[in-house]
C-alpha atoms as a PDB file:
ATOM      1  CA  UNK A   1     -43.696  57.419-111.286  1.00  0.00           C
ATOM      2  CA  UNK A   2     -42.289  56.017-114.297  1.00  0.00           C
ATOM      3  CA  UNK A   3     -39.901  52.726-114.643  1.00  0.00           C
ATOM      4  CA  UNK A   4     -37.435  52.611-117.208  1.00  0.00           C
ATOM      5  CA  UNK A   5     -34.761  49.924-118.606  1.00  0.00           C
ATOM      6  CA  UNK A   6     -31.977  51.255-119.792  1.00  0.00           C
ATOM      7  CA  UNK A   7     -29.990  49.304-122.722  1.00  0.00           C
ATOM      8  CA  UNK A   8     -27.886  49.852-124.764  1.00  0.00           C
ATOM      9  CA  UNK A   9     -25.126  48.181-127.779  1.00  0.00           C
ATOM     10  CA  UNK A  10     -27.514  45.202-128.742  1.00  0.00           C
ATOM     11  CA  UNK A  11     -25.923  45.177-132.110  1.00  0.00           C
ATOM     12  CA  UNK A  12     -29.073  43.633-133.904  1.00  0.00           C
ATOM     13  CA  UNK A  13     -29.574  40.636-130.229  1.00  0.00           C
ATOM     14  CA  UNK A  14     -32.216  40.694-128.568  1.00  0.00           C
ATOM     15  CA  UNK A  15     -33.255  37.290-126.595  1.00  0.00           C
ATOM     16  CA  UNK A  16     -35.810  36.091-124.108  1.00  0.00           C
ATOM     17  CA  UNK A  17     -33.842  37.483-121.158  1.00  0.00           C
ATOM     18  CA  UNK A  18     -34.116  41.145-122.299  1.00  0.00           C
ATOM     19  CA  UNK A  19     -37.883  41.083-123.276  1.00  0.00           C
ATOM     20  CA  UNK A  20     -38.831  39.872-119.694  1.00  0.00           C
ATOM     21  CA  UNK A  21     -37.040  43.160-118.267  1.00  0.00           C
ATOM     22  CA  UNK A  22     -38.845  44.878-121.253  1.00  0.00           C
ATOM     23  CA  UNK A  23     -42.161  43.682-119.862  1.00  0.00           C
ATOM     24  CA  UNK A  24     -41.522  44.903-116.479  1.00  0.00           C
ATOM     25  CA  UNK A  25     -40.604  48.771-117.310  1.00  0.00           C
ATOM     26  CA  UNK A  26     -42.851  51.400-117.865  1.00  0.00           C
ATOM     27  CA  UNK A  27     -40.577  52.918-120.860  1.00  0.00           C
ATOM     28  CA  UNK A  28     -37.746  51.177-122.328  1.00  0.00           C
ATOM     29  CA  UNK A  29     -34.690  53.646-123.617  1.00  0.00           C
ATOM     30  CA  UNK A  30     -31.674  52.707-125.640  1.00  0.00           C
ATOM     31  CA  UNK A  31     -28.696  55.136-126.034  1.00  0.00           C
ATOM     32  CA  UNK A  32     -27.461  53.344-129.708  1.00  0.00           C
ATOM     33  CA  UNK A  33     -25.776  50.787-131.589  1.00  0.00           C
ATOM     34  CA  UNK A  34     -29.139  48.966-131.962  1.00  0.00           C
ATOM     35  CA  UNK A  35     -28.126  47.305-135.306  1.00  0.00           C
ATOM     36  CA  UNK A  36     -31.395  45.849-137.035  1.00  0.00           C
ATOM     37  CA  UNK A  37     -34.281  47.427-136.344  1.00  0.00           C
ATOM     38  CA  UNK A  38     -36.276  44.833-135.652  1.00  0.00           C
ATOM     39  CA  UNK A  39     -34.626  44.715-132.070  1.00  0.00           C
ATOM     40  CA  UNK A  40     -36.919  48.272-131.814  1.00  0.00           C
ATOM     41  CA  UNK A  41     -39.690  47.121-133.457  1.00  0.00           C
ATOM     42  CA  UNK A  42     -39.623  43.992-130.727  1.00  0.00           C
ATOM     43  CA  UNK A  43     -39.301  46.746-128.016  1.00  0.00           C
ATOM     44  CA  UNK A  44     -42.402  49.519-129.489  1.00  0.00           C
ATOM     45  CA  UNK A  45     -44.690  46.063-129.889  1.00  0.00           C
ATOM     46  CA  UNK A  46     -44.361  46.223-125.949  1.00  0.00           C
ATOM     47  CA  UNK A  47     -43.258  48.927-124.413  1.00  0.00           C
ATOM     48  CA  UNK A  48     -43.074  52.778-125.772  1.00  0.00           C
ATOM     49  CA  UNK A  49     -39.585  53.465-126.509  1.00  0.00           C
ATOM     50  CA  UNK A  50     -36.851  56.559-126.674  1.00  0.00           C
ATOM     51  CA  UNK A  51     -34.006  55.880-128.698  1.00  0.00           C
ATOM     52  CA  UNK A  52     -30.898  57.283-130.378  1.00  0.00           C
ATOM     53  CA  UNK A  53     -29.031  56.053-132.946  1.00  0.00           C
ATOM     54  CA  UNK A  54     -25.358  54.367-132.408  1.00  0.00           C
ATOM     55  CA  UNK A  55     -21.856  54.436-134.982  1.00  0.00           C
ATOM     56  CA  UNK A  56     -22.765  51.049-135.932  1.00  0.00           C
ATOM     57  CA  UNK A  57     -26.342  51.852-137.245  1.00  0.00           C
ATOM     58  CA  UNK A  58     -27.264  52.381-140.615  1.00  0.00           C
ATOM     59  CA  UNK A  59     -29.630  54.805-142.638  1.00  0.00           C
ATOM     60  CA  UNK A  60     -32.946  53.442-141.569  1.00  0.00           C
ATOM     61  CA  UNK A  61     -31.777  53.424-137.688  1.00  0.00           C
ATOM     62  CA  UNK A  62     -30.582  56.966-138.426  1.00  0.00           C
ATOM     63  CA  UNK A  63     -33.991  57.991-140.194  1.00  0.00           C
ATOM     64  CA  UNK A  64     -36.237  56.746-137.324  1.00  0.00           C
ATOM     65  CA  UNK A  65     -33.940  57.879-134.327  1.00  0.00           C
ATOM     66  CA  UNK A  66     -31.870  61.113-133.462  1.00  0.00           C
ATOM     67  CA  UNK A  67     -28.272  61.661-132.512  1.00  0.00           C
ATOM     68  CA  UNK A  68     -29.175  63.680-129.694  1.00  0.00           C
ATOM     69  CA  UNK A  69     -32.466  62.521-127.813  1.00  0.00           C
ATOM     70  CA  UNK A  70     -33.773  65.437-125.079  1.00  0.00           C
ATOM     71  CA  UNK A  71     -36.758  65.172-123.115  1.00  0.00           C
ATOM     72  CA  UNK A  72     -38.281  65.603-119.422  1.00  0.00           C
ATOM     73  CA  UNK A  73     -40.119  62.567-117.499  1.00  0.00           C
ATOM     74  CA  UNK A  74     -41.348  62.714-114.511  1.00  0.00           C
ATOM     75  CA  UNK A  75     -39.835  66.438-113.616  1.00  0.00           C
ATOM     76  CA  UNK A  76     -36.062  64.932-115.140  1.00  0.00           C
ATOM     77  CA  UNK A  77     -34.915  66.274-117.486  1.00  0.00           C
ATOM     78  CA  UNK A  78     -32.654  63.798-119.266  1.00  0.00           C
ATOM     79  CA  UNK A  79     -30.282  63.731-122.546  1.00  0.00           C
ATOM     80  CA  UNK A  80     -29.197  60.868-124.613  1.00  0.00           C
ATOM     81  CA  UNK A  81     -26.152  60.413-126.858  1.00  0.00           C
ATOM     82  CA  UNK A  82     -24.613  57.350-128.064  1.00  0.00           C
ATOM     83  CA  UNK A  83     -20.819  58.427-127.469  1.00  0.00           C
ATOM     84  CA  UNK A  84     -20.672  60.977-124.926  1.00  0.00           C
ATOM     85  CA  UNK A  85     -17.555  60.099-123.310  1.00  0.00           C
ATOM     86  CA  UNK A  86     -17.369  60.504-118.638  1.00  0.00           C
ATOM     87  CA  UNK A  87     -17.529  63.457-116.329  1.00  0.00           C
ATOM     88  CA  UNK A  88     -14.292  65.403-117.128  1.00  0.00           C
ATOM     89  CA  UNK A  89     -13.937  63.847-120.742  1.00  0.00           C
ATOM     90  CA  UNK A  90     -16.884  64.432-122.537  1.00  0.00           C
ATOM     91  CA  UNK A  91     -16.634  64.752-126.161  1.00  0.00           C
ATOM     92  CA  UNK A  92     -16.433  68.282-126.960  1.00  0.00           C
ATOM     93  CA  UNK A  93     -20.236  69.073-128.369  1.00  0.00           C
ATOM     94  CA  UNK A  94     -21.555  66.648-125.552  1.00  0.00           C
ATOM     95  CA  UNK A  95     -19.747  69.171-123.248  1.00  0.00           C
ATOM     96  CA  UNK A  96     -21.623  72.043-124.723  1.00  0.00           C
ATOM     97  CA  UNK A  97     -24.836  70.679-125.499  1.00  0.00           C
ATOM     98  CA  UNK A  98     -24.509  69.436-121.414  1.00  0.00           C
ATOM     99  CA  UNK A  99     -23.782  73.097-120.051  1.00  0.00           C
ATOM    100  CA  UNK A 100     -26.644  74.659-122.252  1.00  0.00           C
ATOM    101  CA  UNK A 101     -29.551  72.277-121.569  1.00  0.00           C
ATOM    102  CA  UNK A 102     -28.083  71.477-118.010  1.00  0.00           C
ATOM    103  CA  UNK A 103     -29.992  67.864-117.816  1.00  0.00           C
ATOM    104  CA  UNK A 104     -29.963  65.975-114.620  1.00  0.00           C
ATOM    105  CA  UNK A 105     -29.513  62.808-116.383  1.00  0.00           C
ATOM    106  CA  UNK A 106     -27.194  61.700-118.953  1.00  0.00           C
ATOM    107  CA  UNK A 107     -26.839  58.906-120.704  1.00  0.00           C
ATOM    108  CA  UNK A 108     -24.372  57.144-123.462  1.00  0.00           C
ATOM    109  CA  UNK A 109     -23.480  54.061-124.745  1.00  0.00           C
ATOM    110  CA  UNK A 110     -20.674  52.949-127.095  1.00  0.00           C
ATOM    111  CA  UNK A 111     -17.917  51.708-124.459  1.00  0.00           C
ATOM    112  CA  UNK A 112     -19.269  48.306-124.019  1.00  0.00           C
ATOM    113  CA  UNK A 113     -18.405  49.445-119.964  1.00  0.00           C
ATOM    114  CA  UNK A 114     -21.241  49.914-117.553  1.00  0.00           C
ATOM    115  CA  UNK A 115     -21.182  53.095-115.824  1.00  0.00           C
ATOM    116  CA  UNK A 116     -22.712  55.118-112.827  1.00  0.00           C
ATOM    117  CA  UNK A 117     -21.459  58.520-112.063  1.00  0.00           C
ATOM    118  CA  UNK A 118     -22.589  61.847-110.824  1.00  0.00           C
ATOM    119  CA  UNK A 119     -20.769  64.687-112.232  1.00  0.00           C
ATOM    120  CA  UNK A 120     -20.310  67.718-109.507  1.00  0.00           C
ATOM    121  CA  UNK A 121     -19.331  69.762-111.725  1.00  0.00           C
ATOM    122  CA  UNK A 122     -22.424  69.366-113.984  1.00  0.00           C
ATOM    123  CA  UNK A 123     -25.155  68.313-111.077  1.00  0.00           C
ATOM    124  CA  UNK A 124     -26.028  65.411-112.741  1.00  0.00           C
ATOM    125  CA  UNK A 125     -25.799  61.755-112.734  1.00  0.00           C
ATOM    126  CA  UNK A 126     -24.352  60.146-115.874  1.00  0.00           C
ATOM    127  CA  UNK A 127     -25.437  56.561-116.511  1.00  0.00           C
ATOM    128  CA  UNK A 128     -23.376  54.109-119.480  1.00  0.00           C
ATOM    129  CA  UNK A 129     -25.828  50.698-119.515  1.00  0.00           C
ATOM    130  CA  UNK A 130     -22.675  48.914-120.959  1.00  0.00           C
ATOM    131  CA  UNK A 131     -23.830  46.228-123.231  1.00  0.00           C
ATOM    132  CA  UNK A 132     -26.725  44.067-123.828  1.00  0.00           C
ATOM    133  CA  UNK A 133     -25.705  42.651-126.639  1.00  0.00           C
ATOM    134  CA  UNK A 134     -23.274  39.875-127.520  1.00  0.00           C
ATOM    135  CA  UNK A 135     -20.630  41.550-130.072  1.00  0.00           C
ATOM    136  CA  UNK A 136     -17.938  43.007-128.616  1.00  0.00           C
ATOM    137  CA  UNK A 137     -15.135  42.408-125.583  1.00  0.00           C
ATOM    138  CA  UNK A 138     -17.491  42.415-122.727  1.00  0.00           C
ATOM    139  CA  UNK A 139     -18.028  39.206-121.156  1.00  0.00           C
ATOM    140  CA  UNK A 140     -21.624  40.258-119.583  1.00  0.00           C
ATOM    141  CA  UNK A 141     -24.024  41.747-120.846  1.00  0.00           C
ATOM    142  CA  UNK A 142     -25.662  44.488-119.025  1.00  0.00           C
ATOM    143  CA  UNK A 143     -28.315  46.494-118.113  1.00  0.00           C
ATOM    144  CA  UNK A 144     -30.035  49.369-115.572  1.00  0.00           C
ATOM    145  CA  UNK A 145     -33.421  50.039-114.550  1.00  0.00           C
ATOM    146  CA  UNK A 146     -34.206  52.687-112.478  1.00  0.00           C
ATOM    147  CA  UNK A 147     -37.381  54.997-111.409  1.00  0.00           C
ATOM    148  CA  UNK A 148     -38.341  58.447-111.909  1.00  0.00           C
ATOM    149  CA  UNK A 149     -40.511  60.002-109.613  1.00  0.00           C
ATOM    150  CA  UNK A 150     -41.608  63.772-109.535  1.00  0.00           C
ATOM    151  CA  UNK A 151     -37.624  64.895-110.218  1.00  0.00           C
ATOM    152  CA  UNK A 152     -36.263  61.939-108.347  1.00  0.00           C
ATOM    153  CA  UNK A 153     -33.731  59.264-109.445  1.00  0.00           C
ATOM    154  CA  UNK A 154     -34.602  56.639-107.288  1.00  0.00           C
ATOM    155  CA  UNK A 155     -34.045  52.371-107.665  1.00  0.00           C
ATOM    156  CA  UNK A 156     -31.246  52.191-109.585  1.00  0.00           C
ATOM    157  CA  UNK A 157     -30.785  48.004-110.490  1.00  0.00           C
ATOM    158  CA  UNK A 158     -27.539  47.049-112.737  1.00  0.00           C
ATOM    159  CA  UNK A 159     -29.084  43.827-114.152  1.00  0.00           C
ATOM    160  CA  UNK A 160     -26.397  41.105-115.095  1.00  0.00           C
ATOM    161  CA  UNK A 161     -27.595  39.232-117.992  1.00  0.00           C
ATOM    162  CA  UNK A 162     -26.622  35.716-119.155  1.00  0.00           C
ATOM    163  CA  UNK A 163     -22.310  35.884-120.271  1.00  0.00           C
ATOM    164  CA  UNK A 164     -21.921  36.500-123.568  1.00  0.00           C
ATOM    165  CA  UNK A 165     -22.605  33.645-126.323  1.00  0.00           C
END
């Protein structure tokens, strides 16, 4: 059984608030927009980390992280992007990449908009964390945590964080 936060669009924040969720997961993931790096380095120093990189980030973010993250936990097998786009309007090589690796979790970032949705059509469940950050036009900053447990998606928390400063 592994615990993961899910985070994404800090655009170089990171505070107090976030690090105590940090503490708490087994694994910390962030689908992009991360801005400066040290918001990873804050995250590795606790927690390991899986990470892709965002629009916003620049050539160090996009030397230390991928575009496309793939990997299985825990029996899931799960895919990252940073703009994927929703069931039934996924950006056109997030559609493809979805139907060959078929993974039964997918996650994005980008919108700012948190997001939980299964896809029928793809048997999976797609997850946006919205943001945790405070630039851009959402008014809280968000979060999900959630367990994975021998193929299971089980727990799923949308954590509310302080309005945005």
């Amino acid at each position: 059984m592994k615990k993961i936060l899910l985070l994404s669009d800090t655009h170089s924040y990171l505070d107090e608030q976030i690090l105590k969720f940090v503490r708490q997961a087994d694994e910390v993931w962030h689908a992009g927009d991360i801005g400066d790096l040290s918001v990873t380095d804050a995250i590795k120093a606790l927690k390991p980390l899986r990470a892709v990189y965002g629009n916003i980030d620049d050539k160090d973010a996009r030397l230390e992280f991928p575009l496309n993250n793939l990997f299985v936990v825990e029996g899931v097998k799960v895919y990252i992007t940073h703009i994927g786009g929703y069931p039934g309007r996924y950006k056109p090589k997030v559609q493809a990449f979805i139907k060959k690796e078929r993974p039964k979790l997918f996650i994005c970032g980008h919108s700012h908009i948190l997001k939980v949705q299964f896809d029928a059509t793809h048997q999976l469940l797609h997850l946006n964390p919205g943001a945790a950050g405070n630039h851009g036009f959402h008014k809280v900053r968000t979060m999900l945590r959630f367990v994975l447990d021998q193929g299971e998606i089980g727990d799923l928390e949308v954590i509310e964080l302080a309005t945005r400063g």
